[in-house]
PDB file of N, CA and C in Angstrom:
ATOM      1  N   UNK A   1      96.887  79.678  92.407  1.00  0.00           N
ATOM      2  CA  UNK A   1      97.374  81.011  92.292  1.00  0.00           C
ATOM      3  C   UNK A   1      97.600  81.301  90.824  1.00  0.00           C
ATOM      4  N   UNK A   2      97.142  82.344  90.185  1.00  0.00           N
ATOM      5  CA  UNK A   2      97.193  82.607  89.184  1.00  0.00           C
ATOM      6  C   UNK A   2      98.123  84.443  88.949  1.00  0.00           C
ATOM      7  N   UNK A   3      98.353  84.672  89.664  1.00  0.00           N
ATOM      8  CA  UNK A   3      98.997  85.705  89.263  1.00  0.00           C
ATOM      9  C   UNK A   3     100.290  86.047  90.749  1.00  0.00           C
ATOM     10  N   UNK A   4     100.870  87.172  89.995  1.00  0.00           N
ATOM     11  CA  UNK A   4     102.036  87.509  90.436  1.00  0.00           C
ATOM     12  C   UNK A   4     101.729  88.080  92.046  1.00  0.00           C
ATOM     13  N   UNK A   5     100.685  89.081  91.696  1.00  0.00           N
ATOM     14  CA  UNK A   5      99.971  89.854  92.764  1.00  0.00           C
ATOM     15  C   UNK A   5      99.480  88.988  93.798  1.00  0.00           C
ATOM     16  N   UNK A   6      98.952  87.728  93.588  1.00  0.00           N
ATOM     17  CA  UNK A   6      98.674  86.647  94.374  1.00  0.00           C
ATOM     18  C   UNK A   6      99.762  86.033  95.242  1.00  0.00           C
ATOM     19  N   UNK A   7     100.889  85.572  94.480  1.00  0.00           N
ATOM     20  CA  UNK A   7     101.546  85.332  95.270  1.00  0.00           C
ATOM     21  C   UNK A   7     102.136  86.117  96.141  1.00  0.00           C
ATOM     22  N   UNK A   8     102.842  87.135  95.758  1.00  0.00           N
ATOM     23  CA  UNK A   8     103.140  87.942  96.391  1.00  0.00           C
ATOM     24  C   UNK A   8     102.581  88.419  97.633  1.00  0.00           C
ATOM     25  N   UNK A   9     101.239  88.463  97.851  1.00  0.00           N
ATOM     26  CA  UNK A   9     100.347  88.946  98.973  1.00  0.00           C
ATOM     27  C   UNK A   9     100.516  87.370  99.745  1.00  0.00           C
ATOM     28  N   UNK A  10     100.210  86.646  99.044  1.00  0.00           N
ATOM     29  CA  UNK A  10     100.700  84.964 100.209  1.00  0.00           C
ATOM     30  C   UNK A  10     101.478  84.959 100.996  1.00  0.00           C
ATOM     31  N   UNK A  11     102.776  85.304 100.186  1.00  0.00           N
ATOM     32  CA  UNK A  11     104.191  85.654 100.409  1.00  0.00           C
ATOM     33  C   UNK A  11     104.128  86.681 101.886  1.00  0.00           C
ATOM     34  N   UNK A  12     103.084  87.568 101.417  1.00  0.00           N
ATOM     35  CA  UNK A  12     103.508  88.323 102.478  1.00  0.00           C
ATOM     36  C   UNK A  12     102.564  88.380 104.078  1.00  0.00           C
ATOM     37  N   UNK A  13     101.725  87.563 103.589  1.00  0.00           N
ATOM     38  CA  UNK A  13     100.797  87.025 104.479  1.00  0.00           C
ATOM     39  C   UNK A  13     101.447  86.176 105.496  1.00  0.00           C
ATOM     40  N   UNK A  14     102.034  85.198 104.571  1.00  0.00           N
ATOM     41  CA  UNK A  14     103.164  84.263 105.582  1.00  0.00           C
ATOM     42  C   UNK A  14     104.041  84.863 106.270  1.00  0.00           C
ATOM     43  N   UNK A  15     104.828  86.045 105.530  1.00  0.00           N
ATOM     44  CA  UNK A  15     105.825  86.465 106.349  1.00  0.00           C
ATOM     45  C   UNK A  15     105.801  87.338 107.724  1.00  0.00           C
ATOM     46  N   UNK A  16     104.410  87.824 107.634  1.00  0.00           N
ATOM     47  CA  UNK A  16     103.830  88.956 108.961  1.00  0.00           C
ATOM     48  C   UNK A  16     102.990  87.457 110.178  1.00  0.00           C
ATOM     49  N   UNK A  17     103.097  86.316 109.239  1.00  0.00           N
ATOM     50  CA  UNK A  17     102.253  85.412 110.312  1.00  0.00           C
ATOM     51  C   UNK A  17     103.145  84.940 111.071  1.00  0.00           C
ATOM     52  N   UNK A  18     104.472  84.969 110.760  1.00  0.00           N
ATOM     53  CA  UNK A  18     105.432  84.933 111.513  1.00  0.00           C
ATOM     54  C   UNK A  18     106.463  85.569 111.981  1.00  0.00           C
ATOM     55  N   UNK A  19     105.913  86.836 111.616  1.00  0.00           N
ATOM     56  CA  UNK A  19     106.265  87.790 112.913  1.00  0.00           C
ATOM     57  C   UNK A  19     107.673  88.536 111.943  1.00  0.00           C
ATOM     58  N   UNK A  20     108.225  88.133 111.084  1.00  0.00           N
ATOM     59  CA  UNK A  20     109.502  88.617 110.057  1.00  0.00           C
ATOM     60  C   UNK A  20     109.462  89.986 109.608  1.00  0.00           C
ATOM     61  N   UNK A  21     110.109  90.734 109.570  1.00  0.00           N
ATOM     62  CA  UNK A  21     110.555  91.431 108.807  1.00  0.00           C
ATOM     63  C   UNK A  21     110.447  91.535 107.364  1.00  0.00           C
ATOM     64  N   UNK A  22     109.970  92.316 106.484  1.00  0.00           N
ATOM     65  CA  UNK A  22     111.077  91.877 104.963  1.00  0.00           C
ATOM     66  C   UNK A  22     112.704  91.705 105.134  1.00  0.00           C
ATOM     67  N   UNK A  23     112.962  92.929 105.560  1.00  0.00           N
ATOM     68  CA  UNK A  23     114.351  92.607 105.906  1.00  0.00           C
ATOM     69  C   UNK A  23     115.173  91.110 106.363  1.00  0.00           C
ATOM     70  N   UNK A  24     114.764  90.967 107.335  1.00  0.00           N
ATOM     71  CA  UNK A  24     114.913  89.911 108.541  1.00  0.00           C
ATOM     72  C   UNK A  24     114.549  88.426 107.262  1.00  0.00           C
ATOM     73  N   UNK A  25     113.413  88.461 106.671  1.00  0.00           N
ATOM     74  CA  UNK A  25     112.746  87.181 105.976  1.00  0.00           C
ATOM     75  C   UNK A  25     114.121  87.257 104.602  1.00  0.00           C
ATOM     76  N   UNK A  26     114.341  88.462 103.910  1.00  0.00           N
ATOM     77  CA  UNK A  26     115.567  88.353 102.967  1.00  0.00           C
ATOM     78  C   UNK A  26     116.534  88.166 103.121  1.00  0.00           C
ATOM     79  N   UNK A  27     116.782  88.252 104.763  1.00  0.00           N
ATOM     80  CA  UNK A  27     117.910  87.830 104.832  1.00  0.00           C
ATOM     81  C   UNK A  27     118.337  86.514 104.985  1.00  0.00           C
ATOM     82  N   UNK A  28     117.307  85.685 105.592  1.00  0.00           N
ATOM     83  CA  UNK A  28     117.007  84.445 105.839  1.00  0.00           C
ATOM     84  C   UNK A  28     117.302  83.620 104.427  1.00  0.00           C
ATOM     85  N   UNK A  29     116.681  83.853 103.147  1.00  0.00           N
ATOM     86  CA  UNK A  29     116.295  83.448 102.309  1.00  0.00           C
ATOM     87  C   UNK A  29     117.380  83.702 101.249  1.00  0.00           C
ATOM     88  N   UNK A  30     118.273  84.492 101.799  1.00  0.00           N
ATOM     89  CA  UNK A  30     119.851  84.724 100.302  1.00  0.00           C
ATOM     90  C   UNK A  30     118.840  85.499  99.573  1.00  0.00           C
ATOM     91  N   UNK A  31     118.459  87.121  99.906  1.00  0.00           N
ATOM     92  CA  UNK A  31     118.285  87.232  98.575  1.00  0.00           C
ATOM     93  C   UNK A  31     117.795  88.725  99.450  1.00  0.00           C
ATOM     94  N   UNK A  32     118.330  89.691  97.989  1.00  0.00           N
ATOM     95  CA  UNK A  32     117.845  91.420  98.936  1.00  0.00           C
ATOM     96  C   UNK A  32     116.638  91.858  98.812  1.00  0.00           C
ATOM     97  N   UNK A  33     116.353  92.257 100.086  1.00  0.00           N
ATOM     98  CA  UNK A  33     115.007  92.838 100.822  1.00  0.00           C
ATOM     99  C   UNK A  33     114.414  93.513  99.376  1.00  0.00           C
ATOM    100  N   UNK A  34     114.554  94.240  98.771  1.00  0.00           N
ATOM    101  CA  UNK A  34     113.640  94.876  97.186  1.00  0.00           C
ATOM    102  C   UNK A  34     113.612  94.020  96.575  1.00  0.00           C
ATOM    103  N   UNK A  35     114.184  92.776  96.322  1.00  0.00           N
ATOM    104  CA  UNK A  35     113.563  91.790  95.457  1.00  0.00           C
ATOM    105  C   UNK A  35     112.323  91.242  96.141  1.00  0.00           C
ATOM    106  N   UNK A  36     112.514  90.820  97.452  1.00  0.00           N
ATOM    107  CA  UNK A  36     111.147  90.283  98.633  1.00  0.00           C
ATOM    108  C   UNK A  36     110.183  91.591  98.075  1.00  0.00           C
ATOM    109  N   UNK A  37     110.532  92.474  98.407  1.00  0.00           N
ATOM    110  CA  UNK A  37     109.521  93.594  98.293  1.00  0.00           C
ATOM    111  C   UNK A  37     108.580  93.337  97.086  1.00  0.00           C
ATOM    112  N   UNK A  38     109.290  93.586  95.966  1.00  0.00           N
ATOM    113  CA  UNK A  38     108.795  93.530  94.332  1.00  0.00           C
ATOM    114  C   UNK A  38     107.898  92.476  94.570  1.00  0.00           C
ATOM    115  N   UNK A  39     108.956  91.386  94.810  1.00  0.00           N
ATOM    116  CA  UNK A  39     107.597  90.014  94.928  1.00  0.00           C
ATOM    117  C   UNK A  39     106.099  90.186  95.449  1.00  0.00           C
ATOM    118  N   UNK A  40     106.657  91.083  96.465  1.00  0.00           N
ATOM    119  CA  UNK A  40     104.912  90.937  97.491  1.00  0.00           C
ATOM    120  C   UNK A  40     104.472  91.690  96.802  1.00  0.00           C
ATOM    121  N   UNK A  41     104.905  92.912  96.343  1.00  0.00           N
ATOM    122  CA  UNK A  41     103.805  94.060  95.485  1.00  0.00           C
ATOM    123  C   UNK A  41     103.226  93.152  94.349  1.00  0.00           C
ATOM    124  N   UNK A  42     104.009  92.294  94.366  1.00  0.00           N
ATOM    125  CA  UNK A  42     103.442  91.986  92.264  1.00  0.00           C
ATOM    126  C   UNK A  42     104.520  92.461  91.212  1.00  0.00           C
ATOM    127  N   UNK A  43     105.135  93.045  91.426  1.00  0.00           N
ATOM    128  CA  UNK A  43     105.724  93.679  90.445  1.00  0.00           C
ATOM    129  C   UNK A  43     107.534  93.204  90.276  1.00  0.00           C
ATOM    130  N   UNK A  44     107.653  91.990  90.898  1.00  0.00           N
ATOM    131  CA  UNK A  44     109.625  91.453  90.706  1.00  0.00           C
ATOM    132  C   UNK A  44     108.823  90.215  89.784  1.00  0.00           C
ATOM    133  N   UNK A  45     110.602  89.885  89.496  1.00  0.00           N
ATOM    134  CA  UNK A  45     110.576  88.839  88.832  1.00  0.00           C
ATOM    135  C   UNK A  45     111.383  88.070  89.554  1.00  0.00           C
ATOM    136  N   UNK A  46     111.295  86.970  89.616  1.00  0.00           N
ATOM    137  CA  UNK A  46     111.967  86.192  91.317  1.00  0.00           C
ATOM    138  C   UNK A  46     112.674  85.007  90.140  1.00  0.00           C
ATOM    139  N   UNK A  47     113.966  84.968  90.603  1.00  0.00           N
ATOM    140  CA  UNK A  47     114.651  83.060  90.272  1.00  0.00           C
ATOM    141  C   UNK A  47     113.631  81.802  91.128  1.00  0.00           C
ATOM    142  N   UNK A  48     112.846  80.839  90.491  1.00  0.00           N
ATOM    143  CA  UNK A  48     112.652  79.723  91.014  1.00  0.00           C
ATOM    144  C   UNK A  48     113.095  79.289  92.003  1.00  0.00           C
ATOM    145  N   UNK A  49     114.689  79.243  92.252  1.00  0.00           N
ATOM    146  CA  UNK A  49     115.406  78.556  93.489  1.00  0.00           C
ATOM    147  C   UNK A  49     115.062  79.766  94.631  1.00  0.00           C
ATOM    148  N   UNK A  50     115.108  81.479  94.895  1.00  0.00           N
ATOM    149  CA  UNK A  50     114.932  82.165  95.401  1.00  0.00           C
ATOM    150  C   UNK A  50     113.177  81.889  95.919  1.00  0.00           C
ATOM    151  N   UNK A  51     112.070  81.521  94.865  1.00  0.00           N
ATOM    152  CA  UNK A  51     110.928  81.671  95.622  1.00  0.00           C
ATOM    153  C   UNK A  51     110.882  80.353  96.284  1.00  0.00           C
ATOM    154  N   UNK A  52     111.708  79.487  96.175  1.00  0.00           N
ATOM    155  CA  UNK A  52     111.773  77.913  96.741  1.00  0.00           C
ATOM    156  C   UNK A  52     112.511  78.388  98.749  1.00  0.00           C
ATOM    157  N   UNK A  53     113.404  78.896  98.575  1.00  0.00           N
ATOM    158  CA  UNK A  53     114.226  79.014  99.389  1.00  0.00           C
ATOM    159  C   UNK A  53     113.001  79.998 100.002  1.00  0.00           C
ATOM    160  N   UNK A  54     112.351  81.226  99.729  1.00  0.00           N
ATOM    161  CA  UNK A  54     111.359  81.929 100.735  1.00  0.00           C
ATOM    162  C   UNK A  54     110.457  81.143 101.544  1.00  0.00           C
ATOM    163  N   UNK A  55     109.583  80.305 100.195  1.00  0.00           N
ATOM    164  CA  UNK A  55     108.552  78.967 101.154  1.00  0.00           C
ATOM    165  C   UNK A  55     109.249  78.046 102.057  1.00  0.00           C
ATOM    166  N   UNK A  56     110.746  77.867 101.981  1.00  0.00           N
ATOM    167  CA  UNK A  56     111.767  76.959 103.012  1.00  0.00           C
ATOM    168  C   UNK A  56     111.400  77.744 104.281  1.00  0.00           C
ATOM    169  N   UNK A  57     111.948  79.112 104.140  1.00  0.00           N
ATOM    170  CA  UNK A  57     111.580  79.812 105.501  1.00  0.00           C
ATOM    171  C   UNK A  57     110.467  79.876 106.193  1.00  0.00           C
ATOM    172  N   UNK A  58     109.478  80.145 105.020  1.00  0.00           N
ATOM    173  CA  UNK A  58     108.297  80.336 105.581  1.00  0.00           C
ATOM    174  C   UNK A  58     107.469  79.206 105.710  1.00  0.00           C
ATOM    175  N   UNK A  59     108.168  77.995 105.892  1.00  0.00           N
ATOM    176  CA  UNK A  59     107.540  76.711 106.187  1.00  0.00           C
ATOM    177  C   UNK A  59     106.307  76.623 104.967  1.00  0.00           C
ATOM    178  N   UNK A  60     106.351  76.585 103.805  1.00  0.00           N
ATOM    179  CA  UNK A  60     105.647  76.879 102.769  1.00  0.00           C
ATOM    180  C   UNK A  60     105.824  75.618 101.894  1.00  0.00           C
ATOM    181  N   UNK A  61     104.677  75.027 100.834  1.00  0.00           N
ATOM    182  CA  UNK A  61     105.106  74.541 100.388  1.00  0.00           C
ATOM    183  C   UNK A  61     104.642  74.661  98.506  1.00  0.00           C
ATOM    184  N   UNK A  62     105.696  74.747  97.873  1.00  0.00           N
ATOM    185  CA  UNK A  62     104.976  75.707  96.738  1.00  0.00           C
ATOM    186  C   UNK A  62     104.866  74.112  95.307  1.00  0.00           C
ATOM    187  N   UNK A  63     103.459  74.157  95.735  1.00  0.00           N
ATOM    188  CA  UNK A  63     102.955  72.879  94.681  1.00  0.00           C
ATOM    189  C   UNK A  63     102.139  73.294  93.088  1.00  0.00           C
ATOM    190  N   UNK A  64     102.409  72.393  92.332  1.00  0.00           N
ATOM    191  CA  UNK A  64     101.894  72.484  91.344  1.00  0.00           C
ATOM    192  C   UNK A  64     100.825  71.592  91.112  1.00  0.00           C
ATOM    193  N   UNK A  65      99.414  72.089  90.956  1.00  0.00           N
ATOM    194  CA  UNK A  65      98.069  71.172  90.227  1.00  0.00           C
ATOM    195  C   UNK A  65      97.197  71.526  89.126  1.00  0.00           C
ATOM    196  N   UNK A  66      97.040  70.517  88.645  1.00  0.00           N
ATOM    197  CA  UNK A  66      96.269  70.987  87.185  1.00  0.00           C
ATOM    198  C   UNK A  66      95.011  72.307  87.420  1.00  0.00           C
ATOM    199  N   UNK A  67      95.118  72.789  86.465  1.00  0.00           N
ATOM    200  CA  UNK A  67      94.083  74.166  86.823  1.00  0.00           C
ATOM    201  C   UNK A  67      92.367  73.227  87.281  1.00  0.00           C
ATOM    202  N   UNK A  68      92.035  72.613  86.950  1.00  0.00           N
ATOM    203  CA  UNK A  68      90.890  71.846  87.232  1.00  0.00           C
ATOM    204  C   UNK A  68      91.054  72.198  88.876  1.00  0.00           C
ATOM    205  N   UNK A  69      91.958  71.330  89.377  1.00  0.00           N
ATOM    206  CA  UNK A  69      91.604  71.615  90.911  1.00  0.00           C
ATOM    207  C   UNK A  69      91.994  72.976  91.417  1.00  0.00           C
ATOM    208  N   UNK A  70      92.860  73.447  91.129  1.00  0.00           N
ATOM    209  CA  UNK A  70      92.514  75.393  91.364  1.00  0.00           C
ATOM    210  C   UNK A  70      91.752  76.204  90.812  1.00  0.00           C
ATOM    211  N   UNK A  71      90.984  75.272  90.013  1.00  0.00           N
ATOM    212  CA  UNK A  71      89.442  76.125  90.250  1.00  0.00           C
ATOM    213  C   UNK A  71      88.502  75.672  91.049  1.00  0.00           C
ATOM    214  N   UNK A  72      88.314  74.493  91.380  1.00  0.00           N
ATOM    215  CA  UNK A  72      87.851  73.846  92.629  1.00  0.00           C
ATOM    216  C   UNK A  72      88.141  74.742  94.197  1.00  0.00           C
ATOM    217  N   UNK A  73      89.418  75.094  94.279  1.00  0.00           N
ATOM    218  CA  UNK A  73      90.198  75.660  95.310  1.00  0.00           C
ATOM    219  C   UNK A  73      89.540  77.123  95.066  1.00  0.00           C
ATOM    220  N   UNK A  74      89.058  77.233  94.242  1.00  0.00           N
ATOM    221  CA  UNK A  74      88.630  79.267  93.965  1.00  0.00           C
ATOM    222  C   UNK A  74      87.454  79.148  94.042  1.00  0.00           C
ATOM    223  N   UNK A  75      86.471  77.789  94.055  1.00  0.00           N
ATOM    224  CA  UNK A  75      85.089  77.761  94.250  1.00  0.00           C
ATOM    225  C   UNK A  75      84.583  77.951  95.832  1.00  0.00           C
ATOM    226  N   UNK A  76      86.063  76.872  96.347  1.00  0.00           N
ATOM    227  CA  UNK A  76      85.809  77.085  97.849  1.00  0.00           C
ATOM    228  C   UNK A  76      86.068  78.224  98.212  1.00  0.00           C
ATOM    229  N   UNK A  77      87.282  79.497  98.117  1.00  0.00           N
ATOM    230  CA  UNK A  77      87.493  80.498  98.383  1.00  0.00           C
ATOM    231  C   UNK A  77      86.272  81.560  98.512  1.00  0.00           C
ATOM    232  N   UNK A  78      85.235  81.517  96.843  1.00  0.00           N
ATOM    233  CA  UNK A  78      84.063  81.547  96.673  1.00  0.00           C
ATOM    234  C   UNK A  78      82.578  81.830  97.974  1.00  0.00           C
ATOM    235  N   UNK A  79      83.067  80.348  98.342  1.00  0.00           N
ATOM    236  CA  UNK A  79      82.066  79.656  99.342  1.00  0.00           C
ATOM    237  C   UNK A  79      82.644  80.620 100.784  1.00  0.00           C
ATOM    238  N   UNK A  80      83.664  80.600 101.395  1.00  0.00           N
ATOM    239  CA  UNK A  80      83.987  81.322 102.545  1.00  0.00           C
ATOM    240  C   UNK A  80      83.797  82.466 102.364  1.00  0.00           C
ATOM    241  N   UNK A  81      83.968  83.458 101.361  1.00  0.00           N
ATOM    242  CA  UNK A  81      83.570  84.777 101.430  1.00  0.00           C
ATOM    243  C   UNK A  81      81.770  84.893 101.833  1.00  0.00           C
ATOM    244  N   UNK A  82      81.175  83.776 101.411  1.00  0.00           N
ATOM    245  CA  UNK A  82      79.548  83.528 101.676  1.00  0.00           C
ATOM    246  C   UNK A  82      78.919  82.954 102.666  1.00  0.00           C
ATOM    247  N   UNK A  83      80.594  82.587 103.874  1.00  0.00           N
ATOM    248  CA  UNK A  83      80.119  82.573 104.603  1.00  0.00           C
ATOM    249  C   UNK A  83      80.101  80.797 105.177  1.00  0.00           C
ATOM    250  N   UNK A  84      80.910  79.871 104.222  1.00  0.00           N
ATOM    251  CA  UNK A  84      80.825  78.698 104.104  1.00  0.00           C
ATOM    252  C   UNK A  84      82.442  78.326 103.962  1.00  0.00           C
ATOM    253  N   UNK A  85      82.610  77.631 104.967  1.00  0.00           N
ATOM    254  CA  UNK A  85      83.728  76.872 104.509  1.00  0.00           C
ATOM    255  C   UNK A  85      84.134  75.039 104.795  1.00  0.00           C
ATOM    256  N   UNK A  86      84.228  74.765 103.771  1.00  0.00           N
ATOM    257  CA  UNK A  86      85.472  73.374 103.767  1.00  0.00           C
ATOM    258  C   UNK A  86      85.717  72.942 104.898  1.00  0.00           C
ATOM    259  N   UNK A  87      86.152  71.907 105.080  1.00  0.00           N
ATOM    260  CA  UNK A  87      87.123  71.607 105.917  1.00  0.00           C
ATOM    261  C   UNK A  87      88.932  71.772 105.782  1.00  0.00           C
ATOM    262  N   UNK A  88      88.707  71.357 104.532  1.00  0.00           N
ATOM    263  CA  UNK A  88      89.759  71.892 104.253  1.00  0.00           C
ATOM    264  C   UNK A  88      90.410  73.539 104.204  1.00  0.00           C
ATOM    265  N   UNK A  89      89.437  73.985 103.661  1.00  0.00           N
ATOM    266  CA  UNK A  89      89.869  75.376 104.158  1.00  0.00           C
ATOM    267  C   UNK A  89      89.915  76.032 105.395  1.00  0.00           C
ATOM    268  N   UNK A  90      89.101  75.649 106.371  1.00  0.00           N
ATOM    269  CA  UNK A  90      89.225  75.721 107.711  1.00  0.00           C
ATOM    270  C   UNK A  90      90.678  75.623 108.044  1.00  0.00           C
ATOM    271  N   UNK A  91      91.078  74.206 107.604  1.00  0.00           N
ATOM    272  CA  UNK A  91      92.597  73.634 107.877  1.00  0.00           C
ATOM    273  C   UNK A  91      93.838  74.611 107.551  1.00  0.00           C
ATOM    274  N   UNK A  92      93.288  75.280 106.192  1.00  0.00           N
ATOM    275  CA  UNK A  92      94.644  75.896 105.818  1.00  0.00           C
ATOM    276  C   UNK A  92      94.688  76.680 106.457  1.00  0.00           C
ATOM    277  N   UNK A  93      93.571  77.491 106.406  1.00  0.00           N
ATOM    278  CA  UNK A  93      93.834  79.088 107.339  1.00  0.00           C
ATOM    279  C   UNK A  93      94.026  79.364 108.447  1.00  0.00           C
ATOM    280  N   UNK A  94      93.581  77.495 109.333  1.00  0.00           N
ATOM    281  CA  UNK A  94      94.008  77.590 110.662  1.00  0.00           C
ATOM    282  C   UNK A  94      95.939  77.683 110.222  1.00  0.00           C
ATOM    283  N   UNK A  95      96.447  76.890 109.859  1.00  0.00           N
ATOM    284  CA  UNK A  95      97.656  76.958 109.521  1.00  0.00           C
ATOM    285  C   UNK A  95      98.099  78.384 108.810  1.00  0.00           C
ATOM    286  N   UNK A  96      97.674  78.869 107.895  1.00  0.00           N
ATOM    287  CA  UNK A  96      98.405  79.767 108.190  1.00  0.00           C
ATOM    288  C   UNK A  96      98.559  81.058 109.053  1.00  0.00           C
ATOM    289  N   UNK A  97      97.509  80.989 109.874  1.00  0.00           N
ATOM    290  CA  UNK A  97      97.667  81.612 111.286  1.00  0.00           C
ATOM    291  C   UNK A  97      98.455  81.119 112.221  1.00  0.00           C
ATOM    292  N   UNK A  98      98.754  80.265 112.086  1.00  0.00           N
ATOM    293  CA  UNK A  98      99.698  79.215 112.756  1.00  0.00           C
ATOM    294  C   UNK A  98     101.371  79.598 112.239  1.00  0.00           C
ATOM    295  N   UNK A  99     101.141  80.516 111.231  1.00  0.00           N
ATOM    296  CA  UNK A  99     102.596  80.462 110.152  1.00  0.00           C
ATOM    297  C   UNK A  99     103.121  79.234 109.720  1.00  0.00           C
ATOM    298  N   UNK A 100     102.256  78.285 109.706  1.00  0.00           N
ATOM    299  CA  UNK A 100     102.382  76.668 108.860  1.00  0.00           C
ATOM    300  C   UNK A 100     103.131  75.562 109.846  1.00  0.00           C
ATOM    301  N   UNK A 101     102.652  76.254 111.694  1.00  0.00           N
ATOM    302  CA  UNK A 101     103.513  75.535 112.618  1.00  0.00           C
ATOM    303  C   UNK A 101     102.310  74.509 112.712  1.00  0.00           C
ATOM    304  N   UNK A 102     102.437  73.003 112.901  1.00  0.00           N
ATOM    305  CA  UNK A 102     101.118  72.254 113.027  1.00  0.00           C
ATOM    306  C   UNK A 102     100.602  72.070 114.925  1.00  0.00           C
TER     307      UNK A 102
END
């Protein structure tokens, strides 16, 4: 993930895959519904412990890898829009249709 707008749409991808509210998901998470909001648009600036505590809810898990393999990860993204996918990507997206339940 490289931008704000990215996460944010994750963010909010997860939160409709499980059925939440903004409301309902901010409240969960200690933190008010227009900050959730900002986040998903792109446009907040979130505390670390606040976007930690959202992926808690949203069964999420927010990792860090050298850009080498997230561009690897954007080649495959790449590949499924063409119609091709991974196994691994298969995996995630089954999960997050799943809302990250296994």
């Amino acid at each position: 993930m490289s931008s704000l707008i990215e996460l944010g749409s994750r963010v909010r991808t997860a939160r409709k895959a499980r059925g939440l509210t903004a409301v309902e998901l901010a409240a969960l998470a200690g933190m008010h519904r227009n900050t959730l909001l900002a986040l998903e648009t792109g446009k907040g600036n979130i505390e670390l412990s606040k976007l930690l505590s959202l992926c808690s809810e949203l069964g999420l898990e927010l990792l860090l890898v050298p850009q080498q393999a997230a561009g690897m990860r954007a080649a495959d993204a790449a590949g499924e829009s063409a119609g091709r996918q991974t196994e691994l990507a298969q995996r995630l997206q089954q999960l997050m249709r799943q809302g990250g339940q296994p």
